[in-house]
C-alpha atoms as a PDB file:
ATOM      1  CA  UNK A   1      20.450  13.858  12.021  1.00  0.00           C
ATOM      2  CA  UNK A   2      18.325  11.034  10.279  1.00  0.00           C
ATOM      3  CA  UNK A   3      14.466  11.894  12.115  1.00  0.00           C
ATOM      4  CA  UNK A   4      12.367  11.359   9.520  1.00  0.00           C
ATOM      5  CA  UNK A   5      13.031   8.331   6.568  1.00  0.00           C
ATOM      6  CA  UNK A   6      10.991   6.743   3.750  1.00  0.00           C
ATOM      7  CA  UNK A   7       9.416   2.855   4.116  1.00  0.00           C
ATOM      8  CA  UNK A   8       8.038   1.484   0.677  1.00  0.00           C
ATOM      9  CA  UNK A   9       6.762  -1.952  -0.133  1.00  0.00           C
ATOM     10  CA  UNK A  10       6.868  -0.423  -3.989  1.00  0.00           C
ATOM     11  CA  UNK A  11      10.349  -2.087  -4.546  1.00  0.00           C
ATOM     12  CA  UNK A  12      10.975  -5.239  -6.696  1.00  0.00           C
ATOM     13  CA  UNK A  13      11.595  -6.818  -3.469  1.00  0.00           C
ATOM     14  CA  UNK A  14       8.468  -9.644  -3.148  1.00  0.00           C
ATOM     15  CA  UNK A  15       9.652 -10.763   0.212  1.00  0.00           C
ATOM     16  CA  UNK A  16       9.842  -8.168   1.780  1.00  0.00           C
ATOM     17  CA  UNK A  17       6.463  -7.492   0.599  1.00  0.00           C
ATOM     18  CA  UNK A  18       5.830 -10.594   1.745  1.00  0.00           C
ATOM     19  CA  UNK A  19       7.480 -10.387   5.664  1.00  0.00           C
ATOM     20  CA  UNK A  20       5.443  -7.132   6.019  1.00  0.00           C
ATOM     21  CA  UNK A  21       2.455  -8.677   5.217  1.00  0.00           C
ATOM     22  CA  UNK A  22       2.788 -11.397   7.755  1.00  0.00           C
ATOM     23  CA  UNK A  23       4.253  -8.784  10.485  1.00  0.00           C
ATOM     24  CA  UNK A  24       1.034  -6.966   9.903  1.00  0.00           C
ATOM     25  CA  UNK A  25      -0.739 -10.201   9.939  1.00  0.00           C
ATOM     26  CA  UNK A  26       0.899 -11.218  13.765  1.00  0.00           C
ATOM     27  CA  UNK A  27       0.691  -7.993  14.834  1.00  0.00           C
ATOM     28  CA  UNK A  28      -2.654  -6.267  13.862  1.00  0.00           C
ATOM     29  CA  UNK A  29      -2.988  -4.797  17.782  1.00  0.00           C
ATOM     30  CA  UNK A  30       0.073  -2.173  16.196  1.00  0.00           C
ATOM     31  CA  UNK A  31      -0.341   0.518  13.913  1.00  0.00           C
ATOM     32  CA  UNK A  32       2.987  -0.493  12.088  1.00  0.00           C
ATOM     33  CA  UNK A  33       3.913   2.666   9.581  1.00  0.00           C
ATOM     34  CA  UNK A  34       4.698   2.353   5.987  1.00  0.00           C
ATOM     35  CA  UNK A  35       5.573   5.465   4.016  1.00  0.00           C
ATOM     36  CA  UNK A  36       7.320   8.144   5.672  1.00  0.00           C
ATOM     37  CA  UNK A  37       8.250   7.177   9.434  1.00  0.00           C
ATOM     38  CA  UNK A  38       8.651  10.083  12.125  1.00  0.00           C
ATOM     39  CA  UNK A  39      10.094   9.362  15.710  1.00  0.00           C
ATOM     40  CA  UNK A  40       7.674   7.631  18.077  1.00  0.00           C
ATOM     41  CA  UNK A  41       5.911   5.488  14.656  1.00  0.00           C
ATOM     42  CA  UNK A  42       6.090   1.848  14.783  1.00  0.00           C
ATOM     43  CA  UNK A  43       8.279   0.611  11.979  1.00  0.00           C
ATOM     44  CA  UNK A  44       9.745  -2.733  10.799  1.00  0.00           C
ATOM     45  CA  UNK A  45      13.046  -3.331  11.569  1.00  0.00           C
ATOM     46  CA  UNK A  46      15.418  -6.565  11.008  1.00  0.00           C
ATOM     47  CA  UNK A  47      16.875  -8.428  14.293  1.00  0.00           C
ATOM     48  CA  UNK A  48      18.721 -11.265  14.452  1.00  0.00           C
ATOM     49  CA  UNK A  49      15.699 -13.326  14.177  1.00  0.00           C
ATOM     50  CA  UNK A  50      13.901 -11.262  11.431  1.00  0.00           C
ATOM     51  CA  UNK A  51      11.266  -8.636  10.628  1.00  0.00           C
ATOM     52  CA  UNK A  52       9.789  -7.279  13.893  1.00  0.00           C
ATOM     53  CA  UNK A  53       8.288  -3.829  15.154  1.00  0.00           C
ATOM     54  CA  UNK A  54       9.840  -1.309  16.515  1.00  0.00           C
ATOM     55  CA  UNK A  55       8.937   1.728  17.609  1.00  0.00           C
ATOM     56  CA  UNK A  56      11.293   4.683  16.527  1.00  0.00           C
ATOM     57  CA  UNK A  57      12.817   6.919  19.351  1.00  0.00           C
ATOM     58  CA  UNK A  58      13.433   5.845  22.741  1.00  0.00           C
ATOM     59  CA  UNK A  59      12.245   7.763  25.831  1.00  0.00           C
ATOM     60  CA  UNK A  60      15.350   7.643  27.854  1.00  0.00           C
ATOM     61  CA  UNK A  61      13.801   8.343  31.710  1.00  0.00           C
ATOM     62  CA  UNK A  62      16.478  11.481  32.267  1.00  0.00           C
ATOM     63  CA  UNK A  63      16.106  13.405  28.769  1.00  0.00           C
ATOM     64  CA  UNK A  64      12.608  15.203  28.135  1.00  0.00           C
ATOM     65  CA  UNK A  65      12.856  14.947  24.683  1.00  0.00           C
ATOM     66  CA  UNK A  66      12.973  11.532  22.158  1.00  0.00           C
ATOM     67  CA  UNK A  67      15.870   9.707  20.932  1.00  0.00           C
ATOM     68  CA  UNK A  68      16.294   8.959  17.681  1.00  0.00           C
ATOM     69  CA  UNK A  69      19.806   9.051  16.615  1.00  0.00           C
ATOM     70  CA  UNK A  70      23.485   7.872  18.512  1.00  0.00           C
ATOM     71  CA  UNK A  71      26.470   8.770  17.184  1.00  0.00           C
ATOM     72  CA  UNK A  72      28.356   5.817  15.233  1.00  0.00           C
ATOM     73  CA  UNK A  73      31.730   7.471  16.144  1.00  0.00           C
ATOM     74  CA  UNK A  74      30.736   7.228  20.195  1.00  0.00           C
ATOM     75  CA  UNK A  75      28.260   4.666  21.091  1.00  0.00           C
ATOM     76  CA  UNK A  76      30.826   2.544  22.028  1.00  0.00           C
ATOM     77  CA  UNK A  77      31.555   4.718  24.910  1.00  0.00           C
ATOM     78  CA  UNK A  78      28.158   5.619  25.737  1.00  0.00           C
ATOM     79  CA  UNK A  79      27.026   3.642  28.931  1.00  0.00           C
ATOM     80  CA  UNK A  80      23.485   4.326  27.232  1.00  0.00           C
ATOM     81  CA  UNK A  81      24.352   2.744  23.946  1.00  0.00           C
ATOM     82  CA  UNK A  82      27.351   0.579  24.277  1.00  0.00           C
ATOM     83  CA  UNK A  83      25.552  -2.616  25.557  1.00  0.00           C
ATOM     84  CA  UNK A  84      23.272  -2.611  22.779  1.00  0.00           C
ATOM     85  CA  UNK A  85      26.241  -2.400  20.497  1.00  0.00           C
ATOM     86  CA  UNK A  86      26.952  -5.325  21.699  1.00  0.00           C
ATOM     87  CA  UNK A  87      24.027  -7.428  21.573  1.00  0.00           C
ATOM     88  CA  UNK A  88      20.456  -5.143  20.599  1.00  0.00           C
ATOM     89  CA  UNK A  89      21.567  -4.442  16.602  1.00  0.00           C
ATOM     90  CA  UNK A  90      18.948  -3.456  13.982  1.00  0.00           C
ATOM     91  CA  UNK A  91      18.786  -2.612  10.677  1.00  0.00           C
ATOM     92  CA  UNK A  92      16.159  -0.600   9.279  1.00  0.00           C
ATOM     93  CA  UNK A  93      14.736  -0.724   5.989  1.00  0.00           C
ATOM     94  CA  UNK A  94      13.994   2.221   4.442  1.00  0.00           C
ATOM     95  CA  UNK A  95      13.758   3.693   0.754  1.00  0.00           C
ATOM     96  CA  UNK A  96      15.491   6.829   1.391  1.00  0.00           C
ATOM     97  CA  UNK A  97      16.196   9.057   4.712  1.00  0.00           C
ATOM     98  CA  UNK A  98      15.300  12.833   4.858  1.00  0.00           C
ATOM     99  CA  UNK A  99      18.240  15.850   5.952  1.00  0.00           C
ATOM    100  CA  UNK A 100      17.094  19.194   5.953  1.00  0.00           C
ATOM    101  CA  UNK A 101      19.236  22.281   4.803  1.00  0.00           C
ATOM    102  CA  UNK A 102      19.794  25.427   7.234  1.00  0.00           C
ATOM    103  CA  UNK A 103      16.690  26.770   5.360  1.00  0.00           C
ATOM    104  CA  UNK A 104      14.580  24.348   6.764  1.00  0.00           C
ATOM    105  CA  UNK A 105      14.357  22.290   3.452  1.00  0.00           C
ATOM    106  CA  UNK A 106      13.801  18.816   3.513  1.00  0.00           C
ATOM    107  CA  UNK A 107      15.582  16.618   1.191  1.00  0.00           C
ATOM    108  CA  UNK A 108      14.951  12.917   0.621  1.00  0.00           C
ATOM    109  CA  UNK A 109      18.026  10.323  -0.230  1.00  0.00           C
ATOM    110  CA  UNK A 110      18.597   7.246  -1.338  1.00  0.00           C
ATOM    111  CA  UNK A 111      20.506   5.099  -3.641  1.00  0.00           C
ATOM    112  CA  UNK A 112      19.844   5.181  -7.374  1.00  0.00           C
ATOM    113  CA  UNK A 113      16.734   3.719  -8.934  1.00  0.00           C
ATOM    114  CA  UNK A 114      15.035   3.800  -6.011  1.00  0.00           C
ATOM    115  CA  UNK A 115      16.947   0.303  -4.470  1.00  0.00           C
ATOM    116  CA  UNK A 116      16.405  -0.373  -0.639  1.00  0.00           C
ATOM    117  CA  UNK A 117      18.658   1.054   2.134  1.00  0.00           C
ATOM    118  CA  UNK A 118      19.452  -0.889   5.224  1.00  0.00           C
ATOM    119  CA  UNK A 119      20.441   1.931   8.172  1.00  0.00           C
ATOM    120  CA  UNK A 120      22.078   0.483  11.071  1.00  0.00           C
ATOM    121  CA  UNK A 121      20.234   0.884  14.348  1.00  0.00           C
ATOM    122  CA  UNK A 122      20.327  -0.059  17.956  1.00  0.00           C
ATOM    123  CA  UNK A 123      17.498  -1.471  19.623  1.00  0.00           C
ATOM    124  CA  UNK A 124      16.169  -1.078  23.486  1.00  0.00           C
ATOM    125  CA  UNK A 125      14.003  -4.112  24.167  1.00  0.00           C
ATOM    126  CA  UNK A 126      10.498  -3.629  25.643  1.00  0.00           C
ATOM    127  CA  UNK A 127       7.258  -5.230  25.358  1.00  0.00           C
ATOM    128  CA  UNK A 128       5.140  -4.824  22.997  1.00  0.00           C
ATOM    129  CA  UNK A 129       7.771  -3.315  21.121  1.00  0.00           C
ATOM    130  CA  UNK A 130      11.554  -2.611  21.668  1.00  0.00           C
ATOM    131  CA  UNK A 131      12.557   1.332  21.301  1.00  0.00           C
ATOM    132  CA  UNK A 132      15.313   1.848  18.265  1.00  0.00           C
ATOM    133  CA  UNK A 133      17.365   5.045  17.356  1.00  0.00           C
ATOM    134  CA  UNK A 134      19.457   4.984  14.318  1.00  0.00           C
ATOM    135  CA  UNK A 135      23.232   5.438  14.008  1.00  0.00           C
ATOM    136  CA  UNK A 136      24.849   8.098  12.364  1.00  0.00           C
ATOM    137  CA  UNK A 137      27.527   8.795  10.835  1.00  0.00           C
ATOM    138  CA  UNK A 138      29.547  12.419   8.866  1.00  0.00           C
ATOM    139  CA  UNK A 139      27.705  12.542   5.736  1.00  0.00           C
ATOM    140  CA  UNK A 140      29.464  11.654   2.376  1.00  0.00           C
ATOM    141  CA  UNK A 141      28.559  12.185  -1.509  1.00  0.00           C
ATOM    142  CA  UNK A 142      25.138  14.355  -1.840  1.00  0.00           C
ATOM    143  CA  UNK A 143      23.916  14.598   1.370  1.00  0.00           C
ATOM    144  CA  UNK A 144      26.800  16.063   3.015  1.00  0.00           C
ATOM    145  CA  UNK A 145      25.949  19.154   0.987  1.00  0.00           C
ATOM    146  CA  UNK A 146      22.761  19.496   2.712  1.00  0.00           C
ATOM    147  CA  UNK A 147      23.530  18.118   6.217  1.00  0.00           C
ATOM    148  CA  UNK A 148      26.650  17.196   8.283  1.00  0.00           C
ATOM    149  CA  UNK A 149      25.366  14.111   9.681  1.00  0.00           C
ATOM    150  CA  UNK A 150      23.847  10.917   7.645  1.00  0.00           C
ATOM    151  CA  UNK A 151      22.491   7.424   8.714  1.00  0.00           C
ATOM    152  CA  UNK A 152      25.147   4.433   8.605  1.00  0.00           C
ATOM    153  CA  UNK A 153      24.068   2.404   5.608  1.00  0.00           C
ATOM    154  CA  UNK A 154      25.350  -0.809   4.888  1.00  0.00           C
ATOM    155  CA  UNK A 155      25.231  -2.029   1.483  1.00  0.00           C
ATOM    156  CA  UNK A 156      26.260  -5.246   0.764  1.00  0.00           C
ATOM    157  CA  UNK A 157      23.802  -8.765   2.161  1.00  0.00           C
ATOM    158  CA  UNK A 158      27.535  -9.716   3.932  1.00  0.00           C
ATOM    159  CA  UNK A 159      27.768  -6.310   6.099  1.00  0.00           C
ATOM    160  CA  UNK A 160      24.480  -6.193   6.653  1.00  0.00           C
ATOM    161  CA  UNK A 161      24.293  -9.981   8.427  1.00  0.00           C
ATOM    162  CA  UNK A 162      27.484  -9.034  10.016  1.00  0.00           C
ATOM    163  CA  UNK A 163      25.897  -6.378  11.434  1.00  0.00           C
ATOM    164  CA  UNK A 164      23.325  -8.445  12.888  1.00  0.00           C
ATOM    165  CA  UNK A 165      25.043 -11.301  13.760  1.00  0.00           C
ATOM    166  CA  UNK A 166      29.288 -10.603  14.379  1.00  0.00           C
ATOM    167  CA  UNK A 167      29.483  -9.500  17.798  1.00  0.00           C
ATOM    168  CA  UNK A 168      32.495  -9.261  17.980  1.00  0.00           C
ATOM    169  CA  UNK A 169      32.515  -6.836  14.373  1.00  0.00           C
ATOM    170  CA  UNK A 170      29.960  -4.091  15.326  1.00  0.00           C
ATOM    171  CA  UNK A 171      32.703  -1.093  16.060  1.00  0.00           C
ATOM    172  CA  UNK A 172      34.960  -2.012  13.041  1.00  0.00           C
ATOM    173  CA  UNK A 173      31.820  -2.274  10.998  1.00  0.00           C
ATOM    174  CA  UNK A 174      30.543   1.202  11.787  1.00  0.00           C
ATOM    175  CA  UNK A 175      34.235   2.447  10.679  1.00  0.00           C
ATOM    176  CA  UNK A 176      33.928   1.140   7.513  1.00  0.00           C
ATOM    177  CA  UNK A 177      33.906   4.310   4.843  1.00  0.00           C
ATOM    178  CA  UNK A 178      30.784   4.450   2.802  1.00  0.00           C
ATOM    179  CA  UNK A 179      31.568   4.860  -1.121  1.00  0.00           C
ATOM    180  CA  UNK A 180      27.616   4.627  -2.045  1.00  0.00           C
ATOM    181  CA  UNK A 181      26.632   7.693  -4.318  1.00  0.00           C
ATOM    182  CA  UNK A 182      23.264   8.527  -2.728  1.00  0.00           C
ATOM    183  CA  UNK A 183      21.268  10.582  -5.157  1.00  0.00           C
ATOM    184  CA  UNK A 184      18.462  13.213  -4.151  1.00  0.00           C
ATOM    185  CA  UNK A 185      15.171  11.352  -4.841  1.00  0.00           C
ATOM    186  CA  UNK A 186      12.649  14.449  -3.830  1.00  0.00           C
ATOM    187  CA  UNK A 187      12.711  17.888  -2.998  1.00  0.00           C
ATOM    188  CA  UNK A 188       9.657  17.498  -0.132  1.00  0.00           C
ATOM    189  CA  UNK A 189       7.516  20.375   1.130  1.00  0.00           C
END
């Protein structure tokens, strides 16, 4: 269960640098979050139309708690999540995503080298900000050693715009198998 990832501006990546300026810029009413990100935060997130906030967690009127996760395997059936697999997809940026052990340890991932992740994510719209949990998925490679579950990642520019943009791909893209070796980038706490 992915409820607590890693947002850094640190990367080689000068545009997005650059878009989280200017989200900062149009949006300096919201405390957006850079660093390490915990449900109910304002975060960037990529739409369809770009860099926007979101806030992390939705507050679904019949559950008392937060949000923050749907299963990749199931949303299509959900009635909660289906529609916005159809039309509300996200991706969220992120450096790395924490799993914690049965002993309560956290563990941060991410790719090798420290290179961006983009975690797939469904987004409830709402004003000011839409609410966005993020997909998961069983956990492969390193952190299935620590956790069962794992945040869908997709790697490549093409799955990640067909994410956001193919309709009519979302459910075969979350079916896709992920051959990424994610590497253990801190032992937190």
């Amino acid at each position: 269960m992915c409820g607590k990832y890693h947002v850094s501006t640190e990367d080689e990546n000068l545009s997005f640098r650059e878009a989280i300026h200017q989200l900062m810029l149009e949006h300096p009413e919201l405390q957006i979050q850079l660093g390490d990100v915990l449900p109910s935060q304002i975060a960037p997130v990529y739409t369809r139309e770009g860099l926007a906030p979101g806030r992390f967690g939705h507050r679904a009127p019949f559950l008392k708690r937060l949000l923050i996760n749907a299963r990749s395997e199931t949303a299509h059936q959900s009635p909660l999540f289906a529609p916005l697999l159809r039309a509300s997809r996200v991706l969220v940026p992120a450096l790395g995503f924490y799993e914690w052990s049965p002993q309560k340890q956290p563990f941060l991932f991410g790719r090798a080298r420290g290179k961006p992740l983009q975690m797939a994510g469904l987004i409830f719209p709402g004003q000011p900000v839409g609410e966005f949990v993020i997909l998961t998925r069983d956990a492969v490679g390193a952190p299935a050693q620590v956790h069962p579950r794992m945040p869908v990642i997709f790697e490549s520019a093409e799955l990640q715009q067909a994410w956001l943009h193919q309709d009519n791909l979302a459910r075969d893209l979350l079916a896709l198998e992920d051959h990424t070796p994610y590497a253990v980038l801190d032992l937190a706490g």
